[in-house]
C-alpha atoms as a PDB file:
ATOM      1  CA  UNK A   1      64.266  -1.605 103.300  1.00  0.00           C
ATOM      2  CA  UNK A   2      64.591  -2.940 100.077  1.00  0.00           C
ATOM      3  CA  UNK A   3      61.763  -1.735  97.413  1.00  0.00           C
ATOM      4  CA  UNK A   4      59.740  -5.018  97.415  1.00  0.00           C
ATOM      5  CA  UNK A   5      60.096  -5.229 100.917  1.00  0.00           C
ATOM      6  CA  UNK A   6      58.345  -1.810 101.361  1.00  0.00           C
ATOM      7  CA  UNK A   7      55.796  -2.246  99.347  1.00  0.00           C
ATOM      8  CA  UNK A   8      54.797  -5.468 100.590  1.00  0.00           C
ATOM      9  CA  UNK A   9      54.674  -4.111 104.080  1.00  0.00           C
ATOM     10  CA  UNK A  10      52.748  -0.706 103.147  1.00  0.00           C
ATOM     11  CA  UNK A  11      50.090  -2.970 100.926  1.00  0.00           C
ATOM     12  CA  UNK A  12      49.603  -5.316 104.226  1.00  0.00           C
ATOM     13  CA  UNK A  13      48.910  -2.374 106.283  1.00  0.00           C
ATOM     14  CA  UNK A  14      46.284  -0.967 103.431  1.00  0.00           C
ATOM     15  CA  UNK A  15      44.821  -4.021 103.936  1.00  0.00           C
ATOM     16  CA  UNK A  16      44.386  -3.913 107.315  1.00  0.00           C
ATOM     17  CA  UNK A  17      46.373  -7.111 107.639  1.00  0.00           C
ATOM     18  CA  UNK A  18      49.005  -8.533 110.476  1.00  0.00           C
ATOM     19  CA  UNK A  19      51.728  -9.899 109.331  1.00  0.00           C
ATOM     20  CA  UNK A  20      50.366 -13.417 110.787  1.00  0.00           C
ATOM     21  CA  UNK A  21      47.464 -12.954 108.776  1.00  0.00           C
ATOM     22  CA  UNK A  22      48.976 -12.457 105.545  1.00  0.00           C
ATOM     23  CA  UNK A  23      51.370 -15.646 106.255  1.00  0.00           C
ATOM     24  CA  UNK A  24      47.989 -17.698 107.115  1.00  0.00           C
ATOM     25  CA  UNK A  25      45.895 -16.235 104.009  1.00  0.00           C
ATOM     26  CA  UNK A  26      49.250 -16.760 101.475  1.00  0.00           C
ATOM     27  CA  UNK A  27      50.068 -19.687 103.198  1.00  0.00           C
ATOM     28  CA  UNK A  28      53.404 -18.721 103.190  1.00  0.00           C
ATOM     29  CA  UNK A  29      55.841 -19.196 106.391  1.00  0.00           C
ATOM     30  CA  UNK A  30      55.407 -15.895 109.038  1.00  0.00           C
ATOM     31  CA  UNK A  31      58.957 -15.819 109.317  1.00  0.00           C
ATOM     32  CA  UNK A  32      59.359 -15.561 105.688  1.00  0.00           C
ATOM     33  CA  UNK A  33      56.968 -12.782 105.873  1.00  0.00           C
ATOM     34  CA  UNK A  34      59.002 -11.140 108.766  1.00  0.00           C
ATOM     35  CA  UNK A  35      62.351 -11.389 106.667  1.00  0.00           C
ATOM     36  CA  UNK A  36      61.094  -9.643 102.768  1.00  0.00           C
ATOM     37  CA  UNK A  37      59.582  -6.505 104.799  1.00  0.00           C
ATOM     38  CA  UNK A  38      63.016  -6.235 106.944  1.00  0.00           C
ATOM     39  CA  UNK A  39      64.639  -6.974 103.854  1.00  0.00           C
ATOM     40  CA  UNK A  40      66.532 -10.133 104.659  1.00  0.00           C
ATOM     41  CA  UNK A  41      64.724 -11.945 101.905  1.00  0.00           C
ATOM     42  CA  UNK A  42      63.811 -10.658  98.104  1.00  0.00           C
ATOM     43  CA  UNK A  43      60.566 -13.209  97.660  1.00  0.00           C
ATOM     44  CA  UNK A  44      60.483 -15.535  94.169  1.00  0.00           C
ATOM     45  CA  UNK A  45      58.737 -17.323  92.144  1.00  0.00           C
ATOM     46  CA  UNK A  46      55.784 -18.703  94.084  1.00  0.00           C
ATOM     47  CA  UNK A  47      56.256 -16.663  97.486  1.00  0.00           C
ATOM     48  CA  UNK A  48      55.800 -13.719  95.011  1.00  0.00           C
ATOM     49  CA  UNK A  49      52.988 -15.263  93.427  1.00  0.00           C
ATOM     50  CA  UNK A  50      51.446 -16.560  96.816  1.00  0.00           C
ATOM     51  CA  UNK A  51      51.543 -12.601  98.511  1.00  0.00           C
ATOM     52  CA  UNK A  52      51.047 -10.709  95.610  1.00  0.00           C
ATOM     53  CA  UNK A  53      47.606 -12.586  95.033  1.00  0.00           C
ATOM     54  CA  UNK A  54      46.646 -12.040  98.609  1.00  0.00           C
ATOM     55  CA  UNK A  55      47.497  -8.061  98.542  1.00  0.00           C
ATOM     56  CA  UNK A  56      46.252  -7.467  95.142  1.00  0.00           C
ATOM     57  CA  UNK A  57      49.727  -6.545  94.047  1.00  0.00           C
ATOM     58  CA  UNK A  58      50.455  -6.924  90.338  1.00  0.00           C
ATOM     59  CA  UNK A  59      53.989  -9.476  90.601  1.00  0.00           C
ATOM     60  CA  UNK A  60      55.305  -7.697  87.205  1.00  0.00           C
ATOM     61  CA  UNK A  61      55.478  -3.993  88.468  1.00  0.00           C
ATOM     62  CA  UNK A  62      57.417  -5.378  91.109  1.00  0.00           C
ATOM     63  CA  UNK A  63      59.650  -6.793  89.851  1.00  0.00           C
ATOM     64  CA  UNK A  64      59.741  -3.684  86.914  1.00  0.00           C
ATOM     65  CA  UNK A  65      60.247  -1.081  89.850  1.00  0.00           C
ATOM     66  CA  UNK A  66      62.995  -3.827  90.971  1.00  0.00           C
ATOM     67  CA  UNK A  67      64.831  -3.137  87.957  1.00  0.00           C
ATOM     68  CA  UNK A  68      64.945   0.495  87.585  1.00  0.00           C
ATOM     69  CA  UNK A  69      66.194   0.892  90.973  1.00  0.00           C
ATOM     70  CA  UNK A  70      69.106  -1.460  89.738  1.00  0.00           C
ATOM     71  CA  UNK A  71      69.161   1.145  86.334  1.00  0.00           C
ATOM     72  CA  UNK A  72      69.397   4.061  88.417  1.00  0.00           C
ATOM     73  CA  UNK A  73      72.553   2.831  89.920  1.00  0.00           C
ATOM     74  CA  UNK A  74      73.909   1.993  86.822  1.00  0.00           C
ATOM     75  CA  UNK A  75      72.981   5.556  86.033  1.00  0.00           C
ATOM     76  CA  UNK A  76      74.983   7.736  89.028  1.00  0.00           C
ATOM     77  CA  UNK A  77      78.037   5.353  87.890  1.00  0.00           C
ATOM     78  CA  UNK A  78      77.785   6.453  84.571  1.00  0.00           C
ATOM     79  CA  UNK A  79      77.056   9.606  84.892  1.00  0.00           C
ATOM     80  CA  UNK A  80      80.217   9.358  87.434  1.00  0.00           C
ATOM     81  CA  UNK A  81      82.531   8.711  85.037  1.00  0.00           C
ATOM     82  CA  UNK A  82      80.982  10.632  82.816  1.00  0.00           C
ATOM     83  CA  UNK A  83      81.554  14.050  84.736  1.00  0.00           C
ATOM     84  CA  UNK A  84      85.255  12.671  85.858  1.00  0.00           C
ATOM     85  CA  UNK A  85      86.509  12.608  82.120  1.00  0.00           C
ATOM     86  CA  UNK A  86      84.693  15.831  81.576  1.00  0.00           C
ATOM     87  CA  UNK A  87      85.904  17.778  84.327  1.00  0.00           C
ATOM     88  CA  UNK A  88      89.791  15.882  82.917  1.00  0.00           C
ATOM     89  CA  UNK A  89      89.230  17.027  79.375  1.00  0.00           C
ATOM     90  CA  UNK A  90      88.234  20.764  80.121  1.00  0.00           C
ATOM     91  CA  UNK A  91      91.217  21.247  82.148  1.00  0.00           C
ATOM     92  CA  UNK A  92      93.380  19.483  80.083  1.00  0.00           C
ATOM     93  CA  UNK A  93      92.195  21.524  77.324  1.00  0.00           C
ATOM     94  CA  UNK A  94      92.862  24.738  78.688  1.00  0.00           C
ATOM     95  CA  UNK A  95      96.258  23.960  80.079  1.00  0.00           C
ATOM     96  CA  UNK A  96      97.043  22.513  76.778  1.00  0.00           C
ATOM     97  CA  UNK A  97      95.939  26.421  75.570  1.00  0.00           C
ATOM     98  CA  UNK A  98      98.135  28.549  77.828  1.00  0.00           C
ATOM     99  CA  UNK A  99     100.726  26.752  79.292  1.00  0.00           C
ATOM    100  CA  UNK A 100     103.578  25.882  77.165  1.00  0.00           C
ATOM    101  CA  UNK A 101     106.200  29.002  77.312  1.00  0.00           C
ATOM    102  CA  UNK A 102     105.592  29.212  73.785  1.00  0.00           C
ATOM    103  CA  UNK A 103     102.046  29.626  73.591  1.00  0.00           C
ATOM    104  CA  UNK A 104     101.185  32.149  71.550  1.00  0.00           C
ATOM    105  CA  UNK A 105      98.315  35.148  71.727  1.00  0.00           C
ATOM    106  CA  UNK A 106      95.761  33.018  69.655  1.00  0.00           C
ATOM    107  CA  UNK A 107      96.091  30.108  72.229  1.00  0.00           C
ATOM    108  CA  UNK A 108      95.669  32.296  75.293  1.00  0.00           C
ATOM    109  CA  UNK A 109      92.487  34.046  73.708  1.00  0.00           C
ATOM    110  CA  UNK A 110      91.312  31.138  72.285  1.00  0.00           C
ATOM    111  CA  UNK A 111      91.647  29.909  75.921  1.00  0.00           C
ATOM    112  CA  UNK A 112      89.801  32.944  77.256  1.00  0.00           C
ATOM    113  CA  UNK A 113      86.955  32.906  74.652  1.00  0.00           C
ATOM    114  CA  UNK A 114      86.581  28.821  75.398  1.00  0.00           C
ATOM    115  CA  UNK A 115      86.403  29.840  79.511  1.00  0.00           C
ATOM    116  CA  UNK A 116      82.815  31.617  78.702  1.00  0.00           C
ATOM    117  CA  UNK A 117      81.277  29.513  75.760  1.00  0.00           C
ATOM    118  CA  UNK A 118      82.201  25.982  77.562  1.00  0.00           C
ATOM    119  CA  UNK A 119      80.702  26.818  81.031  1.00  0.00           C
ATOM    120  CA  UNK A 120      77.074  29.445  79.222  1.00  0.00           C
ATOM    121  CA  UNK A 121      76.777  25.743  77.300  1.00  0.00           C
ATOM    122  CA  UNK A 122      77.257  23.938  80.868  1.00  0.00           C
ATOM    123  CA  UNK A 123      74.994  26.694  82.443  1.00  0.00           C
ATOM    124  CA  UNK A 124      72.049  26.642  79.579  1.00  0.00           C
ATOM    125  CA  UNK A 125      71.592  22.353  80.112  1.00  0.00           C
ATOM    126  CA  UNK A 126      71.886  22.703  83.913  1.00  0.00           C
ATOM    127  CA  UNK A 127      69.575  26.112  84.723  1.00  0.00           C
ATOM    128  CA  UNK A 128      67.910  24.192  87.199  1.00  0.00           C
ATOM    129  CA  UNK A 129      70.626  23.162  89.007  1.00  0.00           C
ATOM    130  CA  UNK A 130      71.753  25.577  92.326  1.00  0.00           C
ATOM    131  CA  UNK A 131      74.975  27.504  91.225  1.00  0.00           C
ATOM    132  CA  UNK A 132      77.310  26.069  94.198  1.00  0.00           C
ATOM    133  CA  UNK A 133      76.214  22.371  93.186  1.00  0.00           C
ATOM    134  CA  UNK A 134      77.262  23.110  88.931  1.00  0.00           C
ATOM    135  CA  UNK A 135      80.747  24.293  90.263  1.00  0.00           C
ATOM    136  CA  UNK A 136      81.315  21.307  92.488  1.00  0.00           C
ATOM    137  CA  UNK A 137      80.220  19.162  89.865  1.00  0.00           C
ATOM    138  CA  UNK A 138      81.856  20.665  86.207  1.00  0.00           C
ATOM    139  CA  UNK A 139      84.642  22.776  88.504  1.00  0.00           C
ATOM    140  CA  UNK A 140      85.828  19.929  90.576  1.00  0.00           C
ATOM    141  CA  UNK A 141      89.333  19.659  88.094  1.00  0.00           C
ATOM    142  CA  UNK A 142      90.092  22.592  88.544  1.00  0.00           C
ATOM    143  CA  UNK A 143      89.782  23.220  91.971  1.00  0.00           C
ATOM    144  CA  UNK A 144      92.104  19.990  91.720  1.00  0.00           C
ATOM    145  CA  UNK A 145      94.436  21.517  89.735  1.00  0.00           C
ATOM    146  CA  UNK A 146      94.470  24.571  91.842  1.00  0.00           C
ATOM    147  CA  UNK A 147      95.450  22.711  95.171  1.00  0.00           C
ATOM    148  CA  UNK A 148      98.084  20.957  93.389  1.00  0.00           C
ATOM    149  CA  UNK A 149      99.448  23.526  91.957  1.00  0.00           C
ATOM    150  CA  UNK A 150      99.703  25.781  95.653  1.00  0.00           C
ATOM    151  CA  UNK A 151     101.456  22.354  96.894  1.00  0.00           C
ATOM    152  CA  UNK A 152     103.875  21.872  94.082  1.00  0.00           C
ATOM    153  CA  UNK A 153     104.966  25.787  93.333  1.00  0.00           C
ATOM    154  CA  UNK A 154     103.912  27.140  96.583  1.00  0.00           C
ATOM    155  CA  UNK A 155     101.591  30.382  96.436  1.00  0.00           C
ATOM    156  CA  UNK A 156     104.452  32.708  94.825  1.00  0.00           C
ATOM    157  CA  UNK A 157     104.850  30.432  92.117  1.00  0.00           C
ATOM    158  CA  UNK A 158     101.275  29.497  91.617  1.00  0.00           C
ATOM    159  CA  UNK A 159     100.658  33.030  90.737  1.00  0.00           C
ATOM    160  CA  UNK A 160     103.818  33.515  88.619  1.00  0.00           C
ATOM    161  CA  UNK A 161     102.730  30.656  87.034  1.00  0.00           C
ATOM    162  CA  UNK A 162      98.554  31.537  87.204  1.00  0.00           C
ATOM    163  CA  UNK A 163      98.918  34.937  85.704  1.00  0.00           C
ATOM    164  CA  UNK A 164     102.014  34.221  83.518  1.00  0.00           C
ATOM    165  CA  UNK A 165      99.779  31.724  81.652  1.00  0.00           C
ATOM    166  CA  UNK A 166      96.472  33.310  81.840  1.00  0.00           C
ATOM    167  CA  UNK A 167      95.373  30.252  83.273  1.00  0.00           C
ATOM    168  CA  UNK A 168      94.163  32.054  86.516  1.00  0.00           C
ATOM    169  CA  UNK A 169      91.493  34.324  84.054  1.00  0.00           C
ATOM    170  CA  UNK A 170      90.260  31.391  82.191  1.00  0.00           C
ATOM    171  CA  UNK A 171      89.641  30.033  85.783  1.00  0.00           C
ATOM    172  CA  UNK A 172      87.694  33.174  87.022  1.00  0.00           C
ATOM    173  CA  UNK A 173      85.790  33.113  83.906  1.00  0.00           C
ATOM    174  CA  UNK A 174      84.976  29.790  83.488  1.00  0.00           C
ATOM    175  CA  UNK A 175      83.405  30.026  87.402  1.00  0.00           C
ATOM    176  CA  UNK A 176      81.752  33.379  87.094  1.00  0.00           C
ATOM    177  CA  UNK A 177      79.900  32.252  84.304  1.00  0.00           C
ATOM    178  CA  UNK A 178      79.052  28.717  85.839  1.00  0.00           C
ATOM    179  CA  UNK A 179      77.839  30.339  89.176  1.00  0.00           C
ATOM    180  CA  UNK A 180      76.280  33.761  87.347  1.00  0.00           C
ATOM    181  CA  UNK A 181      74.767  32.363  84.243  1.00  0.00           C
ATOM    182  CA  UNK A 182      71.477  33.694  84.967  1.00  0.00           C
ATOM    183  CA  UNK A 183      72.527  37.139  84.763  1.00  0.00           C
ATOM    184  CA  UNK A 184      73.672  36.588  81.190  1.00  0.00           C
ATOM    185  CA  UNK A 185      70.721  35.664  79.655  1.00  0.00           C
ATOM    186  CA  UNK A 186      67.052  35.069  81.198  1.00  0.00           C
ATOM    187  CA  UNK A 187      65.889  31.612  81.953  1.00  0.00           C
ATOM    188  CA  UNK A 188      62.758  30.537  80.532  1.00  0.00           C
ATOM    189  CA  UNK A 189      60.447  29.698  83.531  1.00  0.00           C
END
């Protein structure tokens, strides 16, 4: 039931009206009624007008409340994309770090020292959020990157590969401190 639908039907039943009496007091068709509460129909213009006056409904909050539900969609795809090229850039990153044969020391603990401070910065914005649901949502690359690279290399050379890079320990890190960021410094509650 779309939003101006419900409200429409929950301010008729305040009311104590039928839907046949609202139709007759608006003077607006029944099956017109019938159709914006089962959300067939969005009401405009003078329909709007017409039940809005009769339910003592103010026609602009409607149509505000309209619009943010529109926003908040526009929001989750944002914030889609958002964690996508996130999730992309931190892996990138670290594989950029430790992978190359000639990666040096600094890389690798450079790598290592980015696997805490990236995730405690992920952990301190998101303390309300449950562990398991942070990991699916800022660890879904990797978990990506591991599957891929168990199908490509096969598990023998996944963990030449893992723990010839140190890409395996900036993994481990980066999801014990995503999942047990409490423990490394109290929340404020």
């Amino acid at each position: 039931m779309s939003y101006i639908g419900k409200k429409n039907s929950e301010a008729r039943k305040l009311k104590g009206f039928t839907q046949e009496e609202l139709a007759e007091l608006s003077k607006v068709n029944l099956r017109t009624i019938q159709r914006i509460e089962n959300s067939n129909n969005e009401p405009r213009g003078k329909t709007l007008e017409l039940i809005c006056e009769v339910l003592q409904i103010d026609k602009g909050e409607l149509q505000d409340l309209k619009t943010s539900e529109n926003n908040r969609i526009g929001a989750f795809v944002v914030n889609s994309i958002f964690l996508i090229l996130l999730n992309l850039a931190i892996t990138l990153t670290f594989s950029y770090l430790v992978m190359p044969v000639e990666a040096d020391i600094n890389s690798k603990f450079g790598a290592i020292l980015l696997s805490f401070f990236i995730p405690f910065t992920i952990f301190y914005y998101t303390q309300k959020m449950k562990a398991t649901e942070r990991i699916f949502k800022f660890g879904i690359c990797w978990m990506i990157y591991l599957t891929t690279l168990l199908y490509a290399q096969g598990f023998r050379g996944a963990l030449a590969i893992g723990f010839g890079s140190w890409i395996f320990s900036c993994i481990l890190i980066y999801f014990g401190v995503l999942f047990y960021g409490k423990v490394l410094f109290k929340s404020e509650k």
